[in-house]
Structure formats: structure tokens, C-alpha cells
C-alpha atoms as a PDB file:
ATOM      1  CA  UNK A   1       1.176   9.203 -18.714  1.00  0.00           C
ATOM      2  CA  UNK A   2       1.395   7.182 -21.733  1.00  0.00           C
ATOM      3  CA  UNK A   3      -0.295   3.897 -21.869  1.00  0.00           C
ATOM      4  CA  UNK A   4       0.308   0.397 -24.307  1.00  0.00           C
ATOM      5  CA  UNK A   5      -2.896  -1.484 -24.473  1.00  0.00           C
ATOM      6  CA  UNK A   6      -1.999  -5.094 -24.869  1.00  0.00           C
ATOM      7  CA  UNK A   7      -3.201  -7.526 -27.337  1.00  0.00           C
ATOM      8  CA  UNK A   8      -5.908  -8.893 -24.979  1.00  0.00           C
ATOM      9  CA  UNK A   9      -7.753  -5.568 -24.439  1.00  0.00           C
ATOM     10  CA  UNK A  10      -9.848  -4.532 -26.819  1.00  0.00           C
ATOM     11  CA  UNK A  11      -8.820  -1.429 -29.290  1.00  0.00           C
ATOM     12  CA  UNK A  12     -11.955   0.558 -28.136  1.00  0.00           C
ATOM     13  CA  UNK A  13      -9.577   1.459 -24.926  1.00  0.00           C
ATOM     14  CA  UNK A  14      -6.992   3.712 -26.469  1.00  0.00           C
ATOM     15  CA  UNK A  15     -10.402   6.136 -27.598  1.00  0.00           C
ATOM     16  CA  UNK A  16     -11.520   5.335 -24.112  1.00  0.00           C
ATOM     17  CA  UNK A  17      -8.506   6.836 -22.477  1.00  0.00           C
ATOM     18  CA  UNK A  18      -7.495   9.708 -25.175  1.00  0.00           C
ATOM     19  CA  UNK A  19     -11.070  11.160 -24.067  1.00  0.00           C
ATOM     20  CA  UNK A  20     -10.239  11.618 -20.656  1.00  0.00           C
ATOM     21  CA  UNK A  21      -6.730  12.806 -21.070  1.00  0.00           C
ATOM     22  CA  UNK A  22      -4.827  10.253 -21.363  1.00  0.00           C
ATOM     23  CA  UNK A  23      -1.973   9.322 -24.148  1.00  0.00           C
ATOM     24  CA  UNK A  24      -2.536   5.385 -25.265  1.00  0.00           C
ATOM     25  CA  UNK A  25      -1.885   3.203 -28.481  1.00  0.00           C
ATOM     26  CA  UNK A  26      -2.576  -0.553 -28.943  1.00  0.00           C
ATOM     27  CA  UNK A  27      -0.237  -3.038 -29.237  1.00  0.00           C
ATOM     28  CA  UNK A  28      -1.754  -4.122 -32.613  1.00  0.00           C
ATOM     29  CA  UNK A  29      -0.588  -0.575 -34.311  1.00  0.00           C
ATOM     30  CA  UNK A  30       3.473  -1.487 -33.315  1.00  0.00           C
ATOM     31  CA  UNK A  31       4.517  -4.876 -32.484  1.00  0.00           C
ATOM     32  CA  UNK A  32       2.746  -7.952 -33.690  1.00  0.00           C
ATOM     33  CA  UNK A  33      -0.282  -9.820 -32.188  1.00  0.00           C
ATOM     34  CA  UNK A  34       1.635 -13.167 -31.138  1.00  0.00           C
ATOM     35  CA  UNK A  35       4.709 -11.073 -29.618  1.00  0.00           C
ATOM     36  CA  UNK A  36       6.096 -12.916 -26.251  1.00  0.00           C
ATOM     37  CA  UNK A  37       5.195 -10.943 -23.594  1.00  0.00           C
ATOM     38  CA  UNK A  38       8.800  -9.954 -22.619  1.00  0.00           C
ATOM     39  CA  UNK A  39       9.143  -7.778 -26.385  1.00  0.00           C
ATOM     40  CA  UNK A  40       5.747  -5.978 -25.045  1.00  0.00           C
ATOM     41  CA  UNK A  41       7.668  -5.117 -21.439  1.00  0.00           C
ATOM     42  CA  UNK A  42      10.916  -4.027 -23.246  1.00  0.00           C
ATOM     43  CA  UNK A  43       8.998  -1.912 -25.464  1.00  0.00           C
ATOM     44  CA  UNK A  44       6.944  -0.019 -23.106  1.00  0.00           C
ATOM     45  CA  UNK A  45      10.434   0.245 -20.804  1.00  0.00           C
ATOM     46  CA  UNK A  46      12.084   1.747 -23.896  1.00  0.00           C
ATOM     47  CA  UNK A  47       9.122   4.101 -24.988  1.00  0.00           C
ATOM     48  CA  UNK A  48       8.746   4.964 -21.593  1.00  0.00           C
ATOM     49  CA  UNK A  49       5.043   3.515 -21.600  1.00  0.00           C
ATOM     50  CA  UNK A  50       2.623   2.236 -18.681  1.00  0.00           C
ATOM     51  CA  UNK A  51       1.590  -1.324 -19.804  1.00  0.00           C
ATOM     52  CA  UNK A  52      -2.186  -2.129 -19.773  1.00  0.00           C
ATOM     53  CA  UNK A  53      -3.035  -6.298 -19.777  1.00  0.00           C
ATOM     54  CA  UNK A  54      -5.593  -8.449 -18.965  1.00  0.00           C
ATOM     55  CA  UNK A  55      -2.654 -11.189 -18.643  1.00  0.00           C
ATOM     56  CA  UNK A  56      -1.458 -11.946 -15.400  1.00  0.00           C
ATOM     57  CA  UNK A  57       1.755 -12.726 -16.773  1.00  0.00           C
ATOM     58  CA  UNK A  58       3.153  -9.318 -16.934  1.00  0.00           C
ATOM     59  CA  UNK A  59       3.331  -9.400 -12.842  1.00  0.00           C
ATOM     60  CA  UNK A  60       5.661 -12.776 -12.908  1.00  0.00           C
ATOM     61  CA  UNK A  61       7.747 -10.882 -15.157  1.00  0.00           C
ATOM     62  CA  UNK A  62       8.596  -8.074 -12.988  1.00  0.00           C
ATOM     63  CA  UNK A  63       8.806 -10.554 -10.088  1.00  0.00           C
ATOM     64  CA  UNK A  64      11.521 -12.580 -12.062  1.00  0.00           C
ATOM     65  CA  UNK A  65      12.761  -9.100 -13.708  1.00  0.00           C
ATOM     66  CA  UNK A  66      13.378  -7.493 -10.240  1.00  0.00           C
ATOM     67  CA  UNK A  67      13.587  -3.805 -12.099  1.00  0.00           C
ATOM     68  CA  UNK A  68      11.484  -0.828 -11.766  1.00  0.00           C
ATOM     69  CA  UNK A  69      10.352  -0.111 -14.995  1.00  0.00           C
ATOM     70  CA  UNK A  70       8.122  -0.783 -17.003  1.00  0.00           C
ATOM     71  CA  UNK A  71       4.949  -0.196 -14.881  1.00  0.00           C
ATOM     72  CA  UNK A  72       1.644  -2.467 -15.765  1.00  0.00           C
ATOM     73  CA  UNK A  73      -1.614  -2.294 -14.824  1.00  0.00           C
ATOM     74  CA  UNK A  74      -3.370  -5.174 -14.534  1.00  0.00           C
ATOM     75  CA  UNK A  75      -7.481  -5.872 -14.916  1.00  0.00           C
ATOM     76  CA  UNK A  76      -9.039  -8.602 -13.336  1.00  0.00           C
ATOM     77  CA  UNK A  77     -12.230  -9.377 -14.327  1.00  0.00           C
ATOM     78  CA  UNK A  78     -14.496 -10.924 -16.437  1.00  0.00           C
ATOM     79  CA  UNK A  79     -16.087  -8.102 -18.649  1.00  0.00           C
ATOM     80  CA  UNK A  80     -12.749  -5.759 -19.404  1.00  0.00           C
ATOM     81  CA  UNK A  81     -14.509  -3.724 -22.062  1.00  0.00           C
ATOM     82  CA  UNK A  82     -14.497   0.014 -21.309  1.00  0.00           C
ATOM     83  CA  UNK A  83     -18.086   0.745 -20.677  1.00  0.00           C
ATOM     84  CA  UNK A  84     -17.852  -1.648 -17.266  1.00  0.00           C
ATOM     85  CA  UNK A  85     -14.450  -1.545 -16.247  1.00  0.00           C
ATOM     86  CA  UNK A  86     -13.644   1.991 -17.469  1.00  0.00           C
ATOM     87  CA  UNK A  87     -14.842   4.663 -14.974  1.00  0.00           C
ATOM     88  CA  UNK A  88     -12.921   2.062 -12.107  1.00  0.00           C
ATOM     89  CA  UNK A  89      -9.804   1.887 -14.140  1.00  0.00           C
ATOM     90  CA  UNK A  90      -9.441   6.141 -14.890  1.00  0.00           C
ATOM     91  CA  UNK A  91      -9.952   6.298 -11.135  1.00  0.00           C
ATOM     92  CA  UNK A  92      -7.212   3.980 -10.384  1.00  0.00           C
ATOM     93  CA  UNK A  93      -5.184   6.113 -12.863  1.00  0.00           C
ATOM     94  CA  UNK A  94      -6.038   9.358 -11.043  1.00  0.00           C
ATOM     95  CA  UNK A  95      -5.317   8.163  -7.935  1.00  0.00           C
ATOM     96  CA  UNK A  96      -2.464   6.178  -8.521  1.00  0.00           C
ATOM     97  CA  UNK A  97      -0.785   8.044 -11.437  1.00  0.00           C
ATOM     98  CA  UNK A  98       2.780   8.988  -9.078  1.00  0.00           C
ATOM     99  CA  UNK A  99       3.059   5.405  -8.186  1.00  0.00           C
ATOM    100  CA  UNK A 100       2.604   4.923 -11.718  1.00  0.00           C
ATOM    101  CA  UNK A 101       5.223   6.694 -13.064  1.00  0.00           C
ATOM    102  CA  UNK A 102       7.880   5.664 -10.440  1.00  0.00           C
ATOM    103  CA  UNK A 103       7.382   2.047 -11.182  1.00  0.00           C
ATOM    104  CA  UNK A 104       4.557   0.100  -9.966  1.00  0.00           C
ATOM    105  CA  UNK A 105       2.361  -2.904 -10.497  1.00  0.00           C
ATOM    106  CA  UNK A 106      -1.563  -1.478  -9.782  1.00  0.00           C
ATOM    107  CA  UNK A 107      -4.253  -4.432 -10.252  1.00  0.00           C
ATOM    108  CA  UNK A 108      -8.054  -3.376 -10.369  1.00  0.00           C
ATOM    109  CA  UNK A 109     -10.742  -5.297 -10.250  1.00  0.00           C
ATOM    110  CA  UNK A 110     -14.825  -4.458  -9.534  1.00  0.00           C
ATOM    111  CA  UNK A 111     -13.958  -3.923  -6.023  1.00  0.00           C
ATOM    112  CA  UNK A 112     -10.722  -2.240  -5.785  1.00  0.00           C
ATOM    113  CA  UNK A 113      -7.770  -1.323  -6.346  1.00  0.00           C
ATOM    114  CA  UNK A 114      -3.908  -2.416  -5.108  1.00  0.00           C
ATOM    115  CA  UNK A 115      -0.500  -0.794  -6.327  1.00  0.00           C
ATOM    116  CA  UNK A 116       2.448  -2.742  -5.528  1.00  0.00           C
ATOM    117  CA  UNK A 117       5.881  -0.082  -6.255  1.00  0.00           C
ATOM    118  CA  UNK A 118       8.819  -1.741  -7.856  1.00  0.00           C
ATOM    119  CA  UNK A 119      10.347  -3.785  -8.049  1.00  0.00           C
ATOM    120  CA  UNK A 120       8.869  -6.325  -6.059  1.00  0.00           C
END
């Protein structure tokens, strides 16, 4: 699974996730940092690439886009740095990694996790 860290994660997550297996590059090394969110989606649908966001508008966009692809995953929380939100989010990934690459919207947070499959 290949993953595009958006602009409002930090960098650190793309070492984060190449360390336990998975493929990931940050929005800052392709597109530029004030891109509208809808380049970011058409990208990662056109690179074949999970989105990973902190920005809750990447779920309005596949409610109003009513397609399948591209799939996000969405963190909600205050600290979103990998050392506290990391272990929960490879988890997620594990066990939601089919969904995933069929087309889904998974949310995590502290608690839990949901995955939503598209389009919704």
C-alpha cells in the first residue's frame, strides 16, 4: 500500500511508515504546500496512493465526489506526531489494509478505529 502524507502531518511519518513496511512520500516532495485539497485527491487517485490527513476535508470531498478512489485516512486528534498516534495508526493499517485498497474512508483516533467503503 502506498501512502501520501499530507501537508498537515509532519515529514517524520513517511520514515515512520517505511520502517514498518510500508511505501509513503510527503506531499511537500511533489505538489506544493498551499495545493487545494482536490489536486492532493486527484493525485493520489492517479498514483494510485492511500491519502493520509489530519484535515477533515478530504471526507466532504468523497461525500460530494461520490467515487471510490482515492482512499484517505483520516487522524483525529490532538498530538498526530508518530511517537503517540503511530503504533494506533499501523494497526488500523493492518487491519484495515483490504478495505483500504478497495476504496475506503478509515478515521482513527486514541480510541478507535472506523472504515467507511466507498463511496459514501
Amino acid at each position: 500500500m502506498k501512502l501520501l502524507v499530507d501537508m498537515n502531518l509532519s515529514p517524520e511519518w513517511v520514515a515512520y511508515l517505511c520502517e514498518r513496511g510500508f511505501e509513503a512520500t510527503h506531499w511537500s516532495a511533489i505538489g506544493a504546500y498551499h495545493a487545494p485539497d482536490t489536486e492532493v485527491m486527484q493525485w493520489a487517485r492517479d498514483h494510485e496512493h492511500v491519502v493520509f490527513t489530519h484535515d477533515l476535508d478530504f471526507g466532504i470531498l468523497l461525500a460530494h465526489s461520490r467515487t471510490g478512489r482515492p482512499s484517505v485516512i483520516q487522524v483525529r486528534a490532538q498530538d498526530v506526531s508518530p511517537s503517540h498516534l503511530g503504533p494506533l495508526l499501523v494497526t488500523a493499517l493492518r487491519l484495515h489494509g483490504e478495505a483500504l485498497r478497495n476504496g475506503a474512508l478509515l478515521t482513527v483516533d486514541e480510541a478507535k478505529s472506523r472504515v467507511r467503503i466507498l463511496p459514501i
